[in-house]
N, C-alpha and C. Protein backbone atom coordinates (compact mmCIF):
# COMPACT_ATOMS: atom_id res chain seq x y z
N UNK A 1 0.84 -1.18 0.00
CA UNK A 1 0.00 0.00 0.00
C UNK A 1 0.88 1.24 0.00
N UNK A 2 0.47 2.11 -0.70
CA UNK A 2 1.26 3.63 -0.82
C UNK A 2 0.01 4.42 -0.80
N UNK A 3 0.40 5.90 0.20
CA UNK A 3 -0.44 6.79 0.18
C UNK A 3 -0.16 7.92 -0.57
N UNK A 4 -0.81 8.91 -1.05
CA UNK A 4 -0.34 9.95 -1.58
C UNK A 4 -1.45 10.87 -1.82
N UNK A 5 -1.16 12.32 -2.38
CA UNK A 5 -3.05 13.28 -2.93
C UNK A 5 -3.07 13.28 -4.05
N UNK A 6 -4.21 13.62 -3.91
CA UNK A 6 -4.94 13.34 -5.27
C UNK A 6 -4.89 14.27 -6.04
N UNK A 7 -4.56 14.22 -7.34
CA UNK A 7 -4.40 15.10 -8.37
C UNK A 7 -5.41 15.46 -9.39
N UNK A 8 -5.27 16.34 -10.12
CA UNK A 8 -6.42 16.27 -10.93
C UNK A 8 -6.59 15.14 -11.99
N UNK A 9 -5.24 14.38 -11.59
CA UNK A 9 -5.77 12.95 -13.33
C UNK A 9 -6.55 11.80 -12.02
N UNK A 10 -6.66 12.06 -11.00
CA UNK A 10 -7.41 11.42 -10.35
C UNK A 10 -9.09 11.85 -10.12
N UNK A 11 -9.29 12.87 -10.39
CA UNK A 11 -10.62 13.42 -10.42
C UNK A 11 -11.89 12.11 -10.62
N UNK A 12 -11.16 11.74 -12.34
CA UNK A 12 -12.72 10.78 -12.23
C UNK A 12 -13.07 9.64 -11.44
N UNK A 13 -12.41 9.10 -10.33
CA UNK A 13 -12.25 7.97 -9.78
C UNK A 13 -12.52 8.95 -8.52
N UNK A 14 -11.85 10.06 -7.93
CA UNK A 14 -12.20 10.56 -6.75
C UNK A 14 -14.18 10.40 -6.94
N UNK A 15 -14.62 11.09 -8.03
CA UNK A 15 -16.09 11.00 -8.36
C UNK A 15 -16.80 9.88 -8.22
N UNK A 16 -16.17 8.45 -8.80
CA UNK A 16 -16.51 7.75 -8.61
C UNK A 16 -16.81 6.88 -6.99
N UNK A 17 -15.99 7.38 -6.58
CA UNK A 17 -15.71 6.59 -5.00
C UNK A 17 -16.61 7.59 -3.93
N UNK A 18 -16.33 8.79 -4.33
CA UNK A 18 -17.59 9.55 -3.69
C UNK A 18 -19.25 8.99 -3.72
N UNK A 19 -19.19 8.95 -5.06
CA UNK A 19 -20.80 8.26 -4.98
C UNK A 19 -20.82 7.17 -4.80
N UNK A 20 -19.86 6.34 -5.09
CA UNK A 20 -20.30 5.11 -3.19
C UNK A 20 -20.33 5.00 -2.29
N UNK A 21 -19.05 6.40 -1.84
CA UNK A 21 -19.80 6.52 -0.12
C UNK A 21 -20.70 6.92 -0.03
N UNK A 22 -21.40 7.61 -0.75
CA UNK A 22 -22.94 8.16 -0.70
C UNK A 22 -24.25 7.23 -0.54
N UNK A 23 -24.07 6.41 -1.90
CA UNK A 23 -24.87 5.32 -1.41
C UNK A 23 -24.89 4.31 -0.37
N UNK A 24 -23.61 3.99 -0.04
CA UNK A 24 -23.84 3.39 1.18
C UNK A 24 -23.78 3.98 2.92
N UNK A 25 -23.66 5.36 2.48
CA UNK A 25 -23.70 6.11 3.90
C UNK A 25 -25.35 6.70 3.92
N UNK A 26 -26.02 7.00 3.17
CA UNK A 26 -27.29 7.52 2.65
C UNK A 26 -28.15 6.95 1.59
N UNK A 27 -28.17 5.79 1.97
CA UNK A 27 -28.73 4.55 1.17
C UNK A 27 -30.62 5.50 1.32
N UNK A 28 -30.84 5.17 -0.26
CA UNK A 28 -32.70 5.93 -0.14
C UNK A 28 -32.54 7.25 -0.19
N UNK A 29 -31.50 8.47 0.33
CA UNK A 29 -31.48 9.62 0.28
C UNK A 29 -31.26 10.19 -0.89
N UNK A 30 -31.46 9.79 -2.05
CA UNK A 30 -30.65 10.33 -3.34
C UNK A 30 -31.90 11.06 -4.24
N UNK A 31 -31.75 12.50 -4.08
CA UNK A 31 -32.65 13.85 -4.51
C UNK A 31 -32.48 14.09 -6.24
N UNK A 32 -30.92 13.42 -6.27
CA UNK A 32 -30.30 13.62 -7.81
C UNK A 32 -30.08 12.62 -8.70
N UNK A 33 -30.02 12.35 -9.81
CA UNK A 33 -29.46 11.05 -10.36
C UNK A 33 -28.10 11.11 -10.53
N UNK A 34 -27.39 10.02 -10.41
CA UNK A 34 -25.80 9.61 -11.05
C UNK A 34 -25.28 10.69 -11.83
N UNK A 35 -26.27 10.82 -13.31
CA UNK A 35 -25.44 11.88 -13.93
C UNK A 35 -25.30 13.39 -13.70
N UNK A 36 -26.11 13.62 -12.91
CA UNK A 36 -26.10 15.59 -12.41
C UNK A 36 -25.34 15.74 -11.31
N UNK A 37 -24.92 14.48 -10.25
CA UNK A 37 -23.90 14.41 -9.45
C UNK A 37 -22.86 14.32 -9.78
N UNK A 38 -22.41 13.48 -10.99
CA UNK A 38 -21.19 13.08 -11.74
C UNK A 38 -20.84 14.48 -12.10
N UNK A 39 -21.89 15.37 -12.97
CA UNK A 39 -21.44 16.61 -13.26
C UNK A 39 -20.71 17.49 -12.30
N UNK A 40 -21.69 17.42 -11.28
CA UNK A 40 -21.37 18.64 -9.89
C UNK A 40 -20.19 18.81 -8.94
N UNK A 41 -19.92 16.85 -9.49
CA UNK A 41 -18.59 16.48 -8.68
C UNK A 41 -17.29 16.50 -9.26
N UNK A 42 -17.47 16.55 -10.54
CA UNK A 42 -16.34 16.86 -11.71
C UNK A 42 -15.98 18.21 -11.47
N UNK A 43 -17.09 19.49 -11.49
CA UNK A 43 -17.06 20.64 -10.87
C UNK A 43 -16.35 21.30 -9.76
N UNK A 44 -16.77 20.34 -8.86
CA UNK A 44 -16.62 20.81 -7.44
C UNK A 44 -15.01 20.29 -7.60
N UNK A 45 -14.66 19.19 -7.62
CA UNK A 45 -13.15 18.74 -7.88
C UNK A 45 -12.22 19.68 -8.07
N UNK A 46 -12.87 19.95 -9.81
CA UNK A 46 -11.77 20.69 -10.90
C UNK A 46 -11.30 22.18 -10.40
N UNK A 47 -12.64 22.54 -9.33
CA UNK A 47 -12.28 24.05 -8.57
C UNK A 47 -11.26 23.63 -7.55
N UNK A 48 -12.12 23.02 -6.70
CA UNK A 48 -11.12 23.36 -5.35
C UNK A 48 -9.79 22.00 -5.31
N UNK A 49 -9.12 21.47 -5.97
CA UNK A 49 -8.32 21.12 -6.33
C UNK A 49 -7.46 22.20 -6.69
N UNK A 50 -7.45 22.52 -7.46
CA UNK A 50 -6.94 24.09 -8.40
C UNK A 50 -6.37 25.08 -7.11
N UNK A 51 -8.11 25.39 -6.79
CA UNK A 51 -7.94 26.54 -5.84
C UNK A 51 -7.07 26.14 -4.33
N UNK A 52 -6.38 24.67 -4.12
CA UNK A 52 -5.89 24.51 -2.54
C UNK A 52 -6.74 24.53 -1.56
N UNK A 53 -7.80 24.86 -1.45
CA UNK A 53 -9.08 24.80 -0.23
C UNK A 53 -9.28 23.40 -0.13
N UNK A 54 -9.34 22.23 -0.93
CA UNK A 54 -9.73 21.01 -0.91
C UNK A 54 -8.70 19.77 -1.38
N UNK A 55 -8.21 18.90 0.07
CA UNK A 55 -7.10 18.08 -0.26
C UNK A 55 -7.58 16.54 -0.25
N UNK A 56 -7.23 15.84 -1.04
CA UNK A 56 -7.97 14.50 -0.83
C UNK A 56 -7.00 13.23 -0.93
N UNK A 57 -6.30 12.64 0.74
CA UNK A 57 -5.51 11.98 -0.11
C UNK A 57 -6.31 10.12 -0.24
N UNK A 58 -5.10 9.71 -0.65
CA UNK A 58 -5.52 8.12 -1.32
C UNK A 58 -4.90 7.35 -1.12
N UNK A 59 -4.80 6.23 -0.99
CA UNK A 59 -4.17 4.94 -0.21
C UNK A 59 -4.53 3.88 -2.10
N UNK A 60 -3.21 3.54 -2.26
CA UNK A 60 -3.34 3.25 -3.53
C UNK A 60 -2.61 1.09 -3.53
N UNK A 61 -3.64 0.37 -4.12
CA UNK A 61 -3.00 -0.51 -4.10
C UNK A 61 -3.23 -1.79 -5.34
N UNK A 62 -2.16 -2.48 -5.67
CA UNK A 62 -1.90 -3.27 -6.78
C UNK A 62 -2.29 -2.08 -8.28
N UNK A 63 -2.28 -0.97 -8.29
CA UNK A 63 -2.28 0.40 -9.08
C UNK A 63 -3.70 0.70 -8.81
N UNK A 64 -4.30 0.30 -8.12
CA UNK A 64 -5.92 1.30 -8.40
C UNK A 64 -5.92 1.75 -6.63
N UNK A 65 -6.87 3.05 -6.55
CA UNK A 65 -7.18 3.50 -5.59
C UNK A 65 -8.35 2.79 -4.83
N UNK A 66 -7.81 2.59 -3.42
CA UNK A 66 -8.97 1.45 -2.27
C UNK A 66 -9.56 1.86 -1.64
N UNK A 67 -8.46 3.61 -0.98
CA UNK A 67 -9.21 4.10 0.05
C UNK A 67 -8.98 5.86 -0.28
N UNK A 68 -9.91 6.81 0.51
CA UNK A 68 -10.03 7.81 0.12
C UNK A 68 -9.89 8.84 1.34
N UNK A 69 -10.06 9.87 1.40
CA UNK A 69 -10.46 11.00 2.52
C UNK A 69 -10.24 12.49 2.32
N UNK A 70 -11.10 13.61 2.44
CA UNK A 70 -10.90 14.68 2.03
C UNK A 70 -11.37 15.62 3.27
N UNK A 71 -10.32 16.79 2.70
CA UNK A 71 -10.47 17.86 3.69
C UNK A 71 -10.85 19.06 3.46
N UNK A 72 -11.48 20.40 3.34
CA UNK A 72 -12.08 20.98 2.97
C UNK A 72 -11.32 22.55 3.75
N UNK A 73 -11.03 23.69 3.22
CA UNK A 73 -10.35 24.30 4.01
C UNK A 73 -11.42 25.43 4.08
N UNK A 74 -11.98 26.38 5.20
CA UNK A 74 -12.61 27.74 5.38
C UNK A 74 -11.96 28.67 6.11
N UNK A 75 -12.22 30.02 6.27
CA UNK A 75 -11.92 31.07 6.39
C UNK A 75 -13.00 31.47 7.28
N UNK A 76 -13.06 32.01 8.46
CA UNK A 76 -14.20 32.33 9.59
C UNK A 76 -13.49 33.51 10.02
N UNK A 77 -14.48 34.63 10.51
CA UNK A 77 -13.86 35.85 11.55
C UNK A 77 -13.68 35.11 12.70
N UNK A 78 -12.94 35.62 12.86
CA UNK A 78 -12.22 35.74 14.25
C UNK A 78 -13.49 35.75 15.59
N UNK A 79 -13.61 34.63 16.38
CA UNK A 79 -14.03 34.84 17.70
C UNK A 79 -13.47 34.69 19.04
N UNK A 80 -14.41 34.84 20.23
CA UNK A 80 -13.60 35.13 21.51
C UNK A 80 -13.02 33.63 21.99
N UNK A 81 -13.21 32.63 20.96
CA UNK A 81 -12.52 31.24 21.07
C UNK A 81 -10.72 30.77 20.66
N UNK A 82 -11.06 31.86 19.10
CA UNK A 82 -10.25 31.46 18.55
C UNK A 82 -10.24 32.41 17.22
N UNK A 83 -8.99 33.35 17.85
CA UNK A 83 -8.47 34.83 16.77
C UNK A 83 -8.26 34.22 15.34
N UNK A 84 -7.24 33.11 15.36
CA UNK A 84 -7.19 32.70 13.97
C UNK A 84 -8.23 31.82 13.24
N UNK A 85 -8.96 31.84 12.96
CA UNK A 85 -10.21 31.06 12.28
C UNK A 85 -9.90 30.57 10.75
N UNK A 86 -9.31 29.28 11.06
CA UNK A 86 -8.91 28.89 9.86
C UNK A 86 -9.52 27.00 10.07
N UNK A 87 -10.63 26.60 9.46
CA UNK A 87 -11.18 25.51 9.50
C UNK A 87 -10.82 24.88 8.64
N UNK A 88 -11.27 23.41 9.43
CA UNK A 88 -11.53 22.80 8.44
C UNK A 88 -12.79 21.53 8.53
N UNK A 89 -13.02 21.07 7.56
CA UNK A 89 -13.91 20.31 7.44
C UNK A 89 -13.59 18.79 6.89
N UNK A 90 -13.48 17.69 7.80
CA UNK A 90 -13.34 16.29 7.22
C UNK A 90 -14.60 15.84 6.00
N UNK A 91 -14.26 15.21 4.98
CA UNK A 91 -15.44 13.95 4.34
C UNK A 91 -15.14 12.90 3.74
N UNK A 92 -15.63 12.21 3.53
CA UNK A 92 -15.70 11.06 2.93
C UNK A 92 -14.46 9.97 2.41
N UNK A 93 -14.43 10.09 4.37
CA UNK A 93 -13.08 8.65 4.58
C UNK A 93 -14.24 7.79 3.94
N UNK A 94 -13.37 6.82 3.05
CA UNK A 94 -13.76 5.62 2.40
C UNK A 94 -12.96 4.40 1.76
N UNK A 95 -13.32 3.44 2.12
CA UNK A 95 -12.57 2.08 1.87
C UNK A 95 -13.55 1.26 1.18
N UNK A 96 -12.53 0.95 -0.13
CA UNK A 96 -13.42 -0.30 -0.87
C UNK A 96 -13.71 -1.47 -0.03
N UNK A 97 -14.88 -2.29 -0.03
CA UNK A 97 -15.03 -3.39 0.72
C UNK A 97 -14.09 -4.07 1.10
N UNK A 98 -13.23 -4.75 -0.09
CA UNK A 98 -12.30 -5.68 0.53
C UNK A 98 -11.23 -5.49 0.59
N UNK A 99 -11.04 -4.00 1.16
CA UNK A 99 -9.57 -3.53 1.81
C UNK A 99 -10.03 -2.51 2.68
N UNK A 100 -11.23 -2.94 3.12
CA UNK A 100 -11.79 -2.44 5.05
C UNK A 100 -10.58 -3.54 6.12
N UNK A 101 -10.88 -3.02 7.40
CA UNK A 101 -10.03 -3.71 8.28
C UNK A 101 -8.62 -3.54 8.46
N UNK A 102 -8.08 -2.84 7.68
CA UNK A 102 -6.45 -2.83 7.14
C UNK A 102 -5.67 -1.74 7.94
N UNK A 103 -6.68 -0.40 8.37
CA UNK A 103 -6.33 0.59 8.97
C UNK A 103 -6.21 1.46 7.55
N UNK A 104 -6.29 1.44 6.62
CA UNK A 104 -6.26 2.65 5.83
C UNK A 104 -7.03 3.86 6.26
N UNK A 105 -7.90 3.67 6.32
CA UNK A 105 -8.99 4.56 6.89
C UNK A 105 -8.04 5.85 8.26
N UNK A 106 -7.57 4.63 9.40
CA UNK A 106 -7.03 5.69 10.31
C UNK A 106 -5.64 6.03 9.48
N UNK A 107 -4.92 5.97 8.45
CA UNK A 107 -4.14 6.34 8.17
C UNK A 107 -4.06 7.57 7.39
N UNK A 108 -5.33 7.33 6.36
CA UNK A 108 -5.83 8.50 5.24
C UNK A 108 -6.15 9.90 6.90
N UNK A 109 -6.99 9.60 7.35
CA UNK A 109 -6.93 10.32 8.48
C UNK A 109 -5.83 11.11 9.32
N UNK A 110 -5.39 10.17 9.55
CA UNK A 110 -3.92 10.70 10.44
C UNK A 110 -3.39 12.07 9.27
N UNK A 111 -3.55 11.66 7.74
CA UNK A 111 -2.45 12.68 6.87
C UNK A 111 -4.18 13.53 6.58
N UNK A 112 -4.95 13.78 6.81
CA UNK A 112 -5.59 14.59 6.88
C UNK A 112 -5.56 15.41 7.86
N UNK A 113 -5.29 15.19 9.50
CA UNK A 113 -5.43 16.03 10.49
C UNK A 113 -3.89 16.67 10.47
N UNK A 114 -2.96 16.07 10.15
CA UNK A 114 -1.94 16.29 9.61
C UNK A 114 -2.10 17.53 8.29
N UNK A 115 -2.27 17.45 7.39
CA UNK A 115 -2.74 18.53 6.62
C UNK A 115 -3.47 19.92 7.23
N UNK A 116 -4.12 19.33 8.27
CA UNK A 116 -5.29 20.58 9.16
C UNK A 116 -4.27 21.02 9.50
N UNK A 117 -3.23 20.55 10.53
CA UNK A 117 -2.18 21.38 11.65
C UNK A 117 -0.97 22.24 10.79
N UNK A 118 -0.76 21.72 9.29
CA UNK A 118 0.02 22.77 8.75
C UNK A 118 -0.74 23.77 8.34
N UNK A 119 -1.33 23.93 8.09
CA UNK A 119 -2.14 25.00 7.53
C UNK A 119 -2.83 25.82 8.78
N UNK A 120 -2.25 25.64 10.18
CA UNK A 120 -2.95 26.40 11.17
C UNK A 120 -3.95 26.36 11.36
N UNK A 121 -5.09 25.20 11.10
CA UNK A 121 -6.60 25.40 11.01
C UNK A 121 -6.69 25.24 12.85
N UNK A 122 -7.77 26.40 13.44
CA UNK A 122 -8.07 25.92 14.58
C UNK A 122 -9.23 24.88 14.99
N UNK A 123 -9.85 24.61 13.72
CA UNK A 123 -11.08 23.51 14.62
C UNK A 123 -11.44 22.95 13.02
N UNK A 124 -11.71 21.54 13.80
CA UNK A 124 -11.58 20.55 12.57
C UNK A 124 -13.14 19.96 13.06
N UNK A 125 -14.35 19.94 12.00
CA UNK A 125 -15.14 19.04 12.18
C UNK A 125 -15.72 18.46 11.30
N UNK A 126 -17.17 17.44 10.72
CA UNK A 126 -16.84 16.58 10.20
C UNK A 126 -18.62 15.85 10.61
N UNK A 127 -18.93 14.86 9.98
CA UNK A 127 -20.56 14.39 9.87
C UNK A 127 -20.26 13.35 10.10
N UNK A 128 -20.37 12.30 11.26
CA UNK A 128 -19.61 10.56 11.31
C UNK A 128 -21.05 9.58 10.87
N UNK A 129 -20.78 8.66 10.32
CA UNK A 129 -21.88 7.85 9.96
C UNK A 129 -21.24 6.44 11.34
N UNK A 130 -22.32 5.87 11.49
CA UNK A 130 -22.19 4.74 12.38
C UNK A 130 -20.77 3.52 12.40
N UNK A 131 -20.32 3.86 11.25
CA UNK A 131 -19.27 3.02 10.97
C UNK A 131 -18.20 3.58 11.36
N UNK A 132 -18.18 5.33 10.99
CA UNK A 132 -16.91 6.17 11.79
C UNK A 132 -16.86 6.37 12.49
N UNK A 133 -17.96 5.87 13.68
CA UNK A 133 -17.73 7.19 14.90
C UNK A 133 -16.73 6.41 15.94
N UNK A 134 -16.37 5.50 15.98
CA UNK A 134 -15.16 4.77 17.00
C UNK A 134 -14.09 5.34 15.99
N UNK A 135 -13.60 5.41 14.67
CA UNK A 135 -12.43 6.12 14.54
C UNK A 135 -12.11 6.83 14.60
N UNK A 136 -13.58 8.71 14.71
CA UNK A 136 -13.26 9.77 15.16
C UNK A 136 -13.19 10.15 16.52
N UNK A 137 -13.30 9.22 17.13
CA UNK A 137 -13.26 9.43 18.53
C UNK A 137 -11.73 9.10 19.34
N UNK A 138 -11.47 8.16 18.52
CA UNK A 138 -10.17 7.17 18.77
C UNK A 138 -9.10 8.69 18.41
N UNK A 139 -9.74 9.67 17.62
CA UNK A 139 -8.23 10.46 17.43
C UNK A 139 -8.79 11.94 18.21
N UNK A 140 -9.66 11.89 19.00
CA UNK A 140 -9.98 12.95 20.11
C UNK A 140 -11.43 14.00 19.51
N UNK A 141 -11.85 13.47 18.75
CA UNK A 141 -13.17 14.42 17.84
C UNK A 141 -14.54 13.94 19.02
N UNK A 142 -15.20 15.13 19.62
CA UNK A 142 -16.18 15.26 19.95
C UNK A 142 -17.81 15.08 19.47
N UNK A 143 -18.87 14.38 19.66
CA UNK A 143 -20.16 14.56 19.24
C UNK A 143 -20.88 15.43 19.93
N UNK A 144 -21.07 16.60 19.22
CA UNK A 144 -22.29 17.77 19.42
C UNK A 144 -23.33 17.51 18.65
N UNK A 145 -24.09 17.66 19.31
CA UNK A 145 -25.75 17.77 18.55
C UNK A 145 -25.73 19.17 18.34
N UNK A 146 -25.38 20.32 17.97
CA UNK A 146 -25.56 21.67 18.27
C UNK A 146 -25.87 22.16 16.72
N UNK A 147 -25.85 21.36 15.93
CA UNK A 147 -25.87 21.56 14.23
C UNK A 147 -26.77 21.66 13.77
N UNK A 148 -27.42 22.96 12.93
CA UNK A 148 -28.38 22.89 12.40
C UNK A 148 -28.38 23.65 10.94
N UNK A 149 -28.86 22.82 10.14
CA UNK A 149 -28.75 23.46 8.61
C UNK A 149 -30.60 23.98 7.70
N UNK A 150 -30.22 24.44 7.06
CA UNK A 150 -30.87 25.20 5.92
C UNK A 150 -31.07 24.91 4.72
N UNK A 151 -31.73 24.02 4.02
CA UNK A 151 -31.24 24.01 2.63
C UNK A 151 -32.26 24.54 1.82
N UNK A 152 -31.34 25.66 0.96
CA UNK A 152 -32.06 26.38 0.17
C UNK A 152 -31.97 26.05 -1.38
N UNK A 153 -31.67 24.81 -1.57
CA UNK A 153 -32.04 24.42 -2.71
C UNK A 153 -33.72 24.03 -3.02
N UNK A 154 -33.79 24.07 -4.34
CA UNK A 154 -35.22 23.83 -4.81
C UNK A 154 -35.68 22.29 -5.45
């Protein structure tokens, strides 16, 4: 196994592996079809790849990619917590079925929170599905219920 980030000749496979964690983290939840996600995610990639806000690395083995994880970088004012407000946001640690168990997962991780601490981010958080929440806990990540969203899509 070799780890490394993901580049843009990796894009269509990052896309691809995304929408399997999707389906199997949000199995029934799907508002969009395959192809307007495929689009959005080719999109979303080709920007923040480019732009450095979004790092995704990959755990690569016998030449194809097994496992995944991405980090998301924001910019916040300054509060009475924390002057430098530089976030970040974990998603979609993911392991092909039959290279679960291996520890890739806490490893893609480890070089993600790793990525957070060079970049000075002060607070790292992140959405755990039932399968992650013993590995985000295992590296000191808290569960708040305090989250509440908006969606203003149509």
């Amino acid at each position: 196994m070799s780890f490394r980030v993901a580049t843009k000749a990796d894009i269509p496979e990052l896309v691809r592996l995304r929408i399997n964690f999707l389906k199997e983290a949000t199995p029934g939840k799907m508002k969009v079809g395959d192809g307007p996600l495929t689009q959005a995610l080719l999109a979303y990639f080709n920007y923040h790849i480019v732009a450095d806000d979004f790092v995704n690395w990959l755990s690569v083995a016998d030449g194809k990619i097994v496992a995944t994880g991405g980090i998301c970088f924001h910019e916040y004012p300054p509060n009475y917590e924390s002057l430098p407000s530089r976030r970040a946001y974990i998603m979609n640690i993911y392991t092909l079925p039959g290279y679960r168990r291996r520890g890739l997962g806490d490893s893609i991780f480890e070089k993600l929170i790793e990525e957070a601490s060079k970049r000075n981010v002060t607070l790292i958080s992140l959405h755990a599905t039932d399968q992650g929440k013993e590995l985000y806990t295992k590296f000191g990540f808290l569960l708040k219920n305090s989250e509440m969203t908006l969606s203003l899509s149509h």
